[in-house]
PDB file of N, CA and C in Angstrom:
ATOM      1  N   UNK A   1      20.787 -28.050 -12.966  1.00  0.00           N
ATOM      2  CA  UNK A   1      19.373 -28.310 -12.786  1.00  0.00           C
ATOM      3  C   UNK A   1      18.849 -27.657 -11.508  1.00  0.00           C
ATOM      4  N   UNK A   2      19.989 -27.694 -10.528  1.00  0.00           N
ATOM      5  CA  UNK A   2      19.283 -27.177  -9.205  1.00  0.00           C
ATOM      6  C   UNK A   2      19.059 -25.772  -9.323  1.00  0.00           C
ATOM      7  N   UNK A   3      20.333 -24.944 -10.440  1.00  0.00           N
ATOM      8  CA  UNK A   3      20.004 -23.557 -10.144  1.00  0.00           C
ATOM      9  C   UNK A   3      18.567 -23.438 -10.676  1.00  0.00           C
ATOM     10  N   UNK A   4      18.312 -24.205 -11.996  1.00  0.00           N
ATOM     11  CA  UNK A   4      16.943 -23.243 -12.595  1.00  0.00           C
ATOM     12  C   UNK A   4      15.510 -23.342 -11.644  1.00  0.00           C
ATOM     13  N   UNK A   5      15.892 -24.703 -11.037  1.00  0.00           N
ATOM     14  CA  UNK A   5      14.996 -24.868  -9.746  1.00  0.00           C
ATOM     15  C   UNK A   5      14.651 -23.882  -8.847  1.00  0.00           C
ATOM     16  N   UNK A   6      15.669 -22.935  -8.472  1.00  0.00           N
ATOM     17  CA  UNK A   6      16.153 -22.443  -7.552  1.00  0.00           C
ATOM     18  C   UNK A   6      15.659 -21.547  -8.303  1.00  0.00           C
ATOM     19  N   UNK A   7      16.009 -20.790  -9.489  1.00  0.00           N
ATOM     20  CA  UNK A   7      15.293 -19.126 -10.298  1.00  0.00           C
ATOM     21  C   UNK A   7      14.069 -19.439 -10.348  1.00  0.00           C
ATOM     22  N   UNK A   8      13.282 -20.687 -10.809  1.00  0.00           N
ATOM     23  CA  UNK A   8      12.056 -20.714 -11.107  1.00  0.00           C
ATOM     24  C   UNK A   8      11.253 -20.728 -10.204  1.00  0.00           C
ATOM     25  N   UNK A   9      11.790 -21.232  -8.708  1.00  0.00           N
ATOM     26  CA  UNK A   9      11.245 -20.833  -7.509  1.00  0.00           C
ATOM     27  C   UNK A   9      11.052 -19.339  -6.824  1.00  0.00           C
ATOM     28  N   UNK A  10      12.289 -18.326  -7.307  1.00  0.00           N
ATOM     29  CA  UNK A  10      12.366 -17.325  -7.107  1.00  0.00           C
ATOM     30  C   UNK A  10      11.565 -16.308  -8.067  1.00  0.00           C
ATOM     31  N   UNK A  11      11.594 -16.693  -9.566  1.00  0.00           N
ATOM     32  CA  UNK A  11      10.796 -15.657 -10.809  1.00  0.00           C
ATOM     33  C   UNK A  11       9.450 -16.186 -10.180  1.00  0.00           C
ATOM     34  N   UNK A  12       8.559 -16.872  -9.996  1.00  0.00           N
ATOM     35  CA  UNK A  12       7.162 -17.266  -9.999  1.00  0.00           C
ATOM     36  C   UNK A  12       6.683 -16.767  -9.101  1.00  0.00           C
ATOM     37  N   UNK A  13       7.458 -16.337  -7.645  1.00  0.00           N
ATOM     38  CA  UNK A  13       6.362 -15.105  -7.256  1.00  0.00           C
ATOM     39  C   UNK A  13       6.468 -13.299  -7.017  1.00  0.00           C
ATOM     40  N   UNK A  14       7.855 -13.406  -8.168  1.00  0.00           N
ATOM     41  CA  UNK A  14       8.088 -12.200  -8.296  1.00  0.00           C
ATOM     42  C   UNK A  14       7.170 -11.531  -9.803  1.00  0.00           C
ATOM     43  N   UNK A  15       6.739 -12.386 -10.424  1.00  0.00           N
ATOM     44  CA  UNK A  15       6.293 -11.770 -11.824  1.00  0.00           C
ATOM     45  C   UNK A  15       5.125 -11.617 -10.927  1.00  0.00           C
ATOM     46  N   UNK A  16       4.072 -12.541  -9.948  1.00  0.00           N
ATOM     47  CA  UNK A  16       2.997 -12.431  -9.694  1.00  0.00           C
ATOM     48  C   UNK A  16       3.302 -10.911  -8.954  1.00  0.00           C
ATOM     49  N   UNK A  17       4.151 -10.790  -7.706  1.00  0.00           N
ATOM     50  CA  UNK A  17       3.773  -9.368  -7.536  1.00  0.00           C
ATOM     51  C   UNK A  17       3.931  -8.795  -7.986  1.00  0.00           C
ATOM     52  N   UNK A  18       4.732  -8.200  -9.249  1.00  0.00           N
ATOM     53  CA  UNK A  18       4.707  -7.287 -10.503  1.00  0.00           C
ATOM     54  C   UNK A  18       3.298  -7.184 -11.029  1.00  0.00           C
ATOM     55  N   UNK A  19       2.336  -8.268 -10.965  1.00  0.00           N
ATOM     56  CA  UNK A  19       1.630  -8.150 -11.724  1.00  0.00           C
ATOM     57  C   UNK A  19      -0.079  -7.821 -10.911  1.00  0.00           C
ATOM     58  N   UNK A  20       0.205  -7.701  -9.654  1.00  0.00           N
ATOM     59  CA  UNK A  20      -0.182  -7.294  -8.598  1.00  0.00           C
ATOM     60  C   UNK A  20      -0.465  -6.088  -8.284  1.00  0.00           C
ATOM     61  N   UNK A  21       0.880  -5.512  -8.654  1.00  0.00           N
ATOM     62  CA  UNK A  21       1.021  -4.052  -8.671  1.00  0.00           C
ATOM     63  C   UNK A  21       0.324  -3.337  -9.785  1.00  0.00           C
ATOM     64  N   UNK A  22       0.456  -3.696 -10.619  1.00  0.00           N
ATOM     65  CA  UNK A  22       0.345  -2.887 -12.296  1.00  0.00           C
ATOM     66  C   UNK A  22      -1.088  -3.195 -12.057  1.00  0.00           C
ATOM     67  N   UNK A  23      -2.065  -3.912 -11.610  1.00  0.00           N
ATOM     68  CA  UNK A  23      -3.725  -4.044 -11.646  1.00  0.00           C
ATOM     69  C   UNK A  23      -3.723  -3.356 -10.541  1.00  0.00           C
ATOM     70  N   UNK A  24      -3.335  -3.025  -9.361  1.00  0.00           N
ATOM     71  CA  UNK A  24      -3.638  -1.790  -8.372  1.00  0.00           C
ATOM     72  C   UNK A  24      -3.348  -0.347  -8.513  1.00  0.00           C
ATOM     73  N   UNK A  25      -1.876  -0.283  -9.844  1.00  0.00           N
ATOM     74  CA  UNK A  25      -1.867   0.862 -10.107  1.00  0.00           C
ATOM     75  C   UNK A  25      -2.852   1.335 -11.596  1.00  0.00           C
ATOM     76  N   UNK A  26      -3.271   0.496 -12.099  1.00  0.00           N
ATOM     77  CA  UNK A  26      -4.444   0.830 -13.195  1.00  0.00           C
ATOM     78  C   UNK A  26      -5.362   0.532 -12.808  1.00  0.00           C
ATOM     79  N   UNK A  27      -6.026   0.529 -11.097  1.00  0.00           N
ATOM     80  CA  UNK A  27      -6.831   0.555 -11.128  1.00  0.00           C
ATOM     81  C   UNK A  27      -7.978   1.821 -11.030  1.00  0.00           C
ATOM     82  N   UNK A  28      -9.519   1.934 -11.077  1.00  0.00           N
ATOM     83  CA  UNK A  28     -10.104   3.311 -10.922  1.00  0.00           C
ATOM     84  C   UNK A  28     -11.026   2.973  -9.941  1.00  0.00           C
ATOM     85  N   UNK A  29     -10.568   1.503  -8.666  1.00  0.00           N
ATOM     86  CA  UNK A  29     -11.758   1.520  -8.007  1.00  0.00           C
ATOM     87  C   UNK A  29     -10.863   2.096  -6.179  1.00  0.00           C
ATOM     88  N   UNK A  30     -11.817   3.134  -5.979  1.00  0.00           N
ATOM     89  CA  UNK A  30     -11.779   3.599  -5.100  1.00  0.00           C
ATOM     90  C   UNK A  30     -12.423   3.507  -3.295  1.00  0.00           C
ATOM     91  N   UNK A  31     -11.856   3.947  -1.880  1.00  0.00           N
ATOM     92  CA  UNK A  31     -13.194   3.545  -1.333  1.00  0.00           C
ATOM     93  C   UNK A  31     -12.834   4.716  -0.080  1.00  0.00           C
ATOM     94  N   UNK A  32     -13.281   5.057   0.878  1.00  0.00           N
ATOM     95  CA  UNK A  32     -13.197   6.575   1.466  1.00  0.00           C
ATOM     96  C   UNK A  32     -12.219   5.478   2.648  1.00  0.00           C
ATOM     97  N   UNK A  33     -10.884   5.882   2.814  1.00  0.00           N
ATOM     98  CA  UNK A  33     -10.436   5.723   4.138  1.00  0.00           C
ATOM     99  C   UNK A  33      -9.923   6.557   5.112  1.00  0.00           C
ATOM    100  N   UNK A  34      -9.149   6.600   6.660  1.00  0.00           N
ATOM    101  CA  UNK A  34      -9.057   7.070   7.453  1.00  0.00           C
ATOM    102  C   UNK A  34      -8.062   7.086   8.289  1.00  0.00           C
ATOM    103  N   UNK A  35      -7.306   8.239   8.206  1.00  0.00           N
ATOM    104  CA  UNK A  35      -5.872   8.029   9.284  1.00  0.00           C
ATOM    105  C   UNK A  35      -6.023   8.018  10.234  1.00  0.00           C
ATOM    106  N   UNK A  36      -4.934   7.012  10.973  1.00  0.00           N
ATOM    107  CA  UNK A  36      -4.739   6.693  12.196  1.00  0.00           C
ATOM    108  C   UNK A  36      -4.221   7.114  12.596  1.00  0.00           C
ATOM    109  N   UNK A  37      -3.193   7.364  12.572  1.00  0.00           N
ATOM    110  CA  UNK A  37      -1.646   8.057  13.010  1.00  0.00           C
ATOM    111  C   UNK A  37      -0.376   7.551  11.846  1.00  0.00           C
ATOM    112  N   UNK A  38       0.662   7.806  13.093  1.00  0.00           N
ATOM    113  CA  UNK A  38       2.340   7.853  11.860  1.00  0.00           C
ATOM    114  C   UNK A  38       2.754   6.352  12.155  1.00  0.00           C
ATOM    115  N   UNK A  39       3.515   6.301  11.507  1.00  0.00           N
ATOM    116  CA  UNK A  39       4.065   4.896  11.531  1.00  0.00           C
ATOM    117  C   UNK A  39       5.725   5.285  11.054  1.00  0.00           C
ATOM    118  N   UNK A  40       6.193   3.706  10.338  1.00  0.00           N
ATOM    119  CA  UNK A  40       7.379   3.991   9.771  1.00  0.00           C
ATOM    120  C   UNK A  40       7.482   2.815   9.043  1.00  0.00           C
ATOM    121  N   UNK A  41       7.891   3.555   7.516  1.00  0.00           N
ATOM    122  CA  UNK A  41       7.825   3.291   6.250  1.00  0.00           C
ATOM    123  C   UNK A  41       9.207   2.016   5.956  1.00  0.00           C
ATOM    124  N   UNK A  42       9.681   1.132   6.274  1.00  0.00           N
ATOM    125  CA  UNK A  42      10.856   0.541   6.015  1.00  0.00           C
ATOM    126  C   UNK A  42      11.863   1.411   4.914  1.00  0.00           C
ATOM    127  N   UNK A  43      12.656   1.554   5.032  1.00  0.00           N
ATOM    128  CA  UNK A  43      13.742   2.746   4.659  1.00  0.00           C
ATOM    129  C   UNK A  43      13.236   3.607   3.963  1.00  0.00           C
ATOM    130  N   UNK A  44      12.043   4.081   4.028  1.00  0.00           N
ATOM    131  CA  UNK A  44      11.576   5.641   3.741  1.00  0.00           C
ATOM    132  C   UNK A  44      11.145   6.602   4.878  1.00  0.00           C
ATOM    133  N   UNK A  45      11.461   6.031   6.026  1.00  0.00           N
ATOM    134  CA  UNK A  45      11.240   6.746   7.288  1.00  0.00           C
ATOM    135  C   UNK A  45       9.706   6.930   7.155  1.00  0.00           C
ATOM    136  N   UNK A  46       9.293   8.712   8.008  1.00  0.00           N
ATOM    137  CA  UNK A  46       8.057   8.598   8.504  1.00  0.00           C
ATOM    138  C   UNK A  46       6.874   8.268   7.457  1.00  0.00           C
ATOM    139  N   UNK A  47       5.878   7.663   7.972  1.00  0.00           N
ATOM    140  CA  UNK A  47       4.411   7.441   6.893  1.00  0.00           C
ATOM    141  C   UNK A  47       3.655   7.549   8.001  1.00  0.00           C
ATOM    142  N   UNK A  48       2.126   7.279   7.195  1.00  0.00           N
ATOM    143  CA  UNK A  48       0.524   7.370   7.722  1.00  0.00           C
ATOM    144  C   UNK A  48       0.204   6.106   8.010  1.00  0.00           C
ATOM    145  N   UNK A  49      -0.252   5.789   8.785  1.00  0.00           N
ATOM    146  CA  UNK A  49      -1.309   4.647   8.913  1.00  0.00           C
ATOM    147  C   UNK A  49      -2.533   4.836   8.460  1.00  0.00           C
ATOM    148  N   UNK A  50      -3.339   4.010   7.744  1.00  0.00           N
ATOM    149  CA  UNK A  50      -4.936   4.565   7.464  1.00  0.00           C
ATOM    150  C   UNK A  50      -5.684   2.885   7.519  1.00  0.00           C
ATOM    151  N   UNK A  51      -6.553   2.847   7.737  1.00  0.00           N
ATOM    152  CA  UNK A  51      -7.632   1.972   7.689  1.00  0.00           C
ATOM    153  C   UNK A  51      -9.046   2.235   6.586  1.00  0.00           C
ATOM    154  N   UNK A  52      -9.027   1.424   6.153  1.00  0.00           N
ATOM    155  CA  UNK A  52     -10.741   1.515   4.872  1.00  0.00           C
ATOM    156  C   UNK A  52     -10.969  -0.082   5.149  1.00  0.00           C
ATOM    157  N   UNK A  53     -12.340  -0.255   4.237  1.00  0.00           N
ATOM    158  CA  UNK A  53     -13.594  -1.344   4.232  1.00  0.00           C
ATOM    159  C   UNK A  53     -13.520  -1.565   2.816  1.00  0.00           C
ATOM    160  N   UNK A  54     -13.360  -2.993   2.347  1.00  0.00           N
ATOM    161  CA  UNK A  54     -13.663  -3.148   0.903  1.00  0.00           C
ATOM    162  C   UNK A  54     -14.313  -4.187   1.089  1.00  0.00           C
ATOM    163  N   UNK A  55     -15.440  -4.710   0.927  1.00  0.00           N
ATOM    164  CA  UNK A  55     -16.687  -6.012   0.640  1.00  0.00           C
ATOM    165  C   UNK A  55     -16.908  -6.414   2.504  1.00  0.00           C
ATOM    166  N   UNK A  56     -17.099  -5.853   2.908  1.00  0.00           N
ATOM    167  CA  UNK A  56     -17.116  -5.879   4.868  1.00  0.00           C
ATOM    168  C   UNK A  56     -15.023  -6.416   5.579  1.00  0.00           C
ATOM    169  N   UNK A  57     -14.418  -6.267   4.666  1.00  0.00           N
ATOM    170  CA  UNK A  57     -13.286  -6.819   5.280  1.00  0.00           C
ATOM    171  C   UNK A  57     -12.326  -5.057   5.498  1.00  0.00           C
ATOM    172  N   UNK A  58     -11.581  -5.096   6.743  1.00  0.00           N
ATOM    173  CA  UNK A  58     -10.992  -3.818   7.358  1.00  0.00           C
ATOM    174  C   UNK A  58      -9.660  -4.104   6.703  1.00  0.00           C
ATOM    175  N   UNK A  59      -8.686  -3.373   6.362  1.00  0.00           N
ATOM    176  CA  UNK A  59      -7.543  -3.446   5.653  1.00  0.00           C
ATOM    177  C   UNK A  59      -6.954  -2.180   6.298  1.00  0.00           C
ATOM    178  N   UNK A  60      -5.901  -2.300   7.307  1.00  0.00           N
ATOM    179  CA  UNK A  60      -5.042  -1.559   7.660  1.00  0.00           C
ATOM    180  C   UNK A  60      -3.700  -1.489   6.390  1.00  0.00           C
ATOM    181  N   UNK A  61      -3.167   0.187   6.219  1.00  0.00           N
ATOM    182  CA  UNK A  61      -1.709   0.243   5.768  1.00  0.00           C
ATOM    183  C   UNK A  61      -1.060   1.313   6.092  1.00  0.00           C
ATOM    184  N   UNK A  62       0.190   0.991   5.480  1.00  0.00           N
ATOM    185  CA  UNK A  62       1.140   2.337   6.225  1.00  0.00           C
ATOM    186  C   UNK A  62       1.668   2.596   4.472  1.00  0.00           C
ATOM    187  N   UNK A  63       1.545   4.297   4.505  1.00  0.00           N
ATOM    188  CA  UNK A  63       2.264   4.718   3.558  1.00  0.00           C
ATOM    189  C   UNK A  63       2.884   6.066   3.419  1.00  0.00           C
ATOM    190  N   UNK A  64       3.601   6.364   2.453  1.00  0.00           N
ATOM    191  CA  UNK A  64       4.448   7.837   2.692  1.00  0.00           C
ATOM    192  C   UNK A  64       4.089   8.775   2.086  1.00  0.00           C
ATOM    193  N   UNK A  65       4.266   9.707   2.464  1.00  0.00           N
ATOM    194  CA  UNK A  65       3.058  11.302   2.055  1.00  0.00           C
ATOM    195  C   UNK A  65       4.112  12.410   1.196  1.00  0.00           C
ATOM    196  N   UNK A  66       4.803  11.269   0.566  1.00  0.00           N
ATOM    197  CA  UNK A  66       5.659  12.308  -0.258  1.00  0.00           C
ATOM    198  C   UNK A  66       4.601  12.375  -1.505  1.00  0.00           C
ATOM    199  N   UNK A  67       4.864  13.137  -2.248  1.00  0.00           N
ATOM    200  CA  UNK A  67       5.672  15.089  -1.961  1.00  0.00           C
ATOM    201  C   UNK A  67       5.077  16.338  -1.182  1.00  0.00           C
ATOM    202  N   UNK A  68       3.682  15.251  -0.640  1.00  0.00           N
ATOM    203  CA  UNK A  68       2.906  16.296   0.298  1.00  0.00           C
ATOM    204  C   UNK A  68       3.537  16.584   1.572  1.00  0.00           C
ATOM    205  N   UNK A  69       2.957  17.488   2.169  1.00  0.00           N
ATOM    206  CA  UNK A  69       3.721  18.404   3.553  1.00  0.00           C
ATOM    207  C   UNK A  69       2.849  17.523   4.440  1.00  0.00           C
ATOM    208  N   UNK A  70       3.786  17.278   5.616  1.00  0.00           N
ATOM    209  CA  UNK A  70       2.929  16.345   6.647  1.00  0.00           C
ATOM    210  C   UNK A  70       1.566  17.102   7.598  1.00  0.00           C
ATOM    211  N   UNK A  71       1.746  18.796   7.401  1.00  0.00           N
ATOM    212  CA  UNK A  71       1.242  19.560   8.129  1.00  0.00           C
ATOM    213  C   UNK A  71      -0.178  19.613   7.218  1.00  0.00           C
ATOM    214  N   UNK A  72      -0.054  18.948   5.899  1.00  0.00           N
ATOM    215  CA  UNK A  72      -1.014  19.170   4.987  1.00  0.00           C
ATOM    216  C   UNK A  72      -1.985  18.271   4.570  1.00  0.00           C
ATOM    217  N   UNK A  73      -2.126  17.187   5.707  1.00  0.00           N
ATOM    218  CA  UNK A  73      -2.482  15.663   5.778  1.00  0.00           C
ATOM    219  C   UNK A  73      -3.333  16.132   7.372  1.00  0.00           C
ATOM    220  N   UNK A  74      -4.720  15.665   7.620  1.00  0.00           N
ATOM    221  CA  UNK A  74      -5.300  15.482   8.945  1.00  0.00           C
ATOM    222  C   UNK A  74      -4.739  14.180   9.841  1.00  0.00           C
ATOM    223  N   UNK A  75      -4.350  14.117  10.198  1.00  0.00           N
ATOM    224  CA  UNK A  75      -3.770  12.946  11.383  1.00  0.00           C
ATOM    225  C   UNK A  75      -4.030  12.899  12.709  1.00  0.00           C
ATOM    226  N   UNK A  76      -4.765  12.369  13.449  1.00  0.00           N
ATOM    227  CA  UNK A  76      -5.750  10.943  12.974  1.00  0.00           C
ATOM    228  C   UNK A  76      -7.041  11.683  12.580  1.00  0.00           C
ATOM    229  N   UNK A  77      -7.600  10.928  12.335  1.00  0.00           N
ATOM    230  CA  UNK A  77      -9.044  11.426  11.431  1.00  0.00           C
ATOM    231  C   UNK A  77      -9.116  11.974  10.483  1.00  0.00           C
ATOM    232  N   UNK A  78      -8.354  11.965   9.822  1.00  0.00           N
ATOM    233  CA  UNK A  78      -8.770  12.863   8.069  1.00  0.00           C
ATOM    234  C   UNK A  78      -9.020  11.239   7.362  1.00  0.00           C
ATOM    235  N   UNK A  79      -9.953  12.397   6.158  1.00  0.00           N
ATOM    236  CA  UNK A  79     -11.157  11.302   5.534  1.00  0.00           C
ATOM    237  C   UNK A  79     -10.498  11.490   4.065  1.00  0.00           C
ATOM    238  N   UNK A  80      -9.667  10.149   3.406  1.00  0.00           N
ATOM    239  CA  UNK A  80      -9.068  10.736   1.991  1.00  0.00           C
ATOM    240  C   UNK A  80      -9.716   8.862   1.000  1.00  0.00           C
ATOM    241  N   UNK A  81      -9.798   9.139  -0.336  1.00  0.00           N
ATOM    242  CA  UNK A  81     -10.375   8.371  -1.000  1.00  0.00           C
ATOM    243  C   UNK A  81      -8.452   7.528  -1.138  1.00  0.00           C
ATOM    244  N   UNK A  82      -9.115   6.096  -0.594  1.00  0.00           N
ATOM    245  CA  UNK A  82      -7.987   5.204  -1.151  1.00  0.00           C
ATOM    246  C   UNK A  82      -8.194   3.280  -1.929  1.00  0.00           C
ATOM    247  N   UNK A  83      -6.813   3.946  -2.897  1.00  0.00           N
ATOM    248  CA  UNK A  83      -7.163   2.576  -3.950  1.00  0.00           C
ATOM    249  C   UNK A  83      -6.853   1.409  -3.604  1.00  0.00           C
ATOM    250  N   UNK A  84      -7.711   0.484  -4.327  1.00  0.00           N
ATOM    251  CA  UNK A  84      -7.340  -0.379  -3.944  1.00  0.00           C
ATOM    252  C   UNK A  84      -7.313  -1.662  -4.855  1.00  0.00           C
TER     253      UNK A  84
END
């Protein structure tokens, strides 16, 4: 009894972020954001920092610029459309 306790504690907020994901990756709503600088990606090494505005609230993230060339990205200040 304790294990299913124990999975059903663990599946219930793993389906939610699965399902989290799949409505951010189908999504088509877009909004103009802005790099900050580099950061670092938890075991994907280097990434971007960028900042955007969705309904007046600021949302900082860090992400990785694969398969693009880092020389091929403006850092800080480049202006790129991000989802959300």
């Amino acid at each position: 009894m304790m294990l299913f306790i124990f999975l059903l504690a663990i599946a219930i907020p793993m389906v939610r972020w699965f399902q989290i994901d799949a409505a951010m990756l189908g999504s088509q709503n877009f909004v103009k954001g802005k790099t900050t600088g580099l950061c670092e990606v938890f075991g994907r090494g280097r990434g971007i920092s960028f900042e955007y505005e969705v309904a007046g609230r600021k949302h900082v993230g860090c992400s990785t610029f694969h398969p693009l060339e880092l020389n091929s990205i403006k850092v800080p200040d480049g202006y790129y459309l991000v989802r959300y």
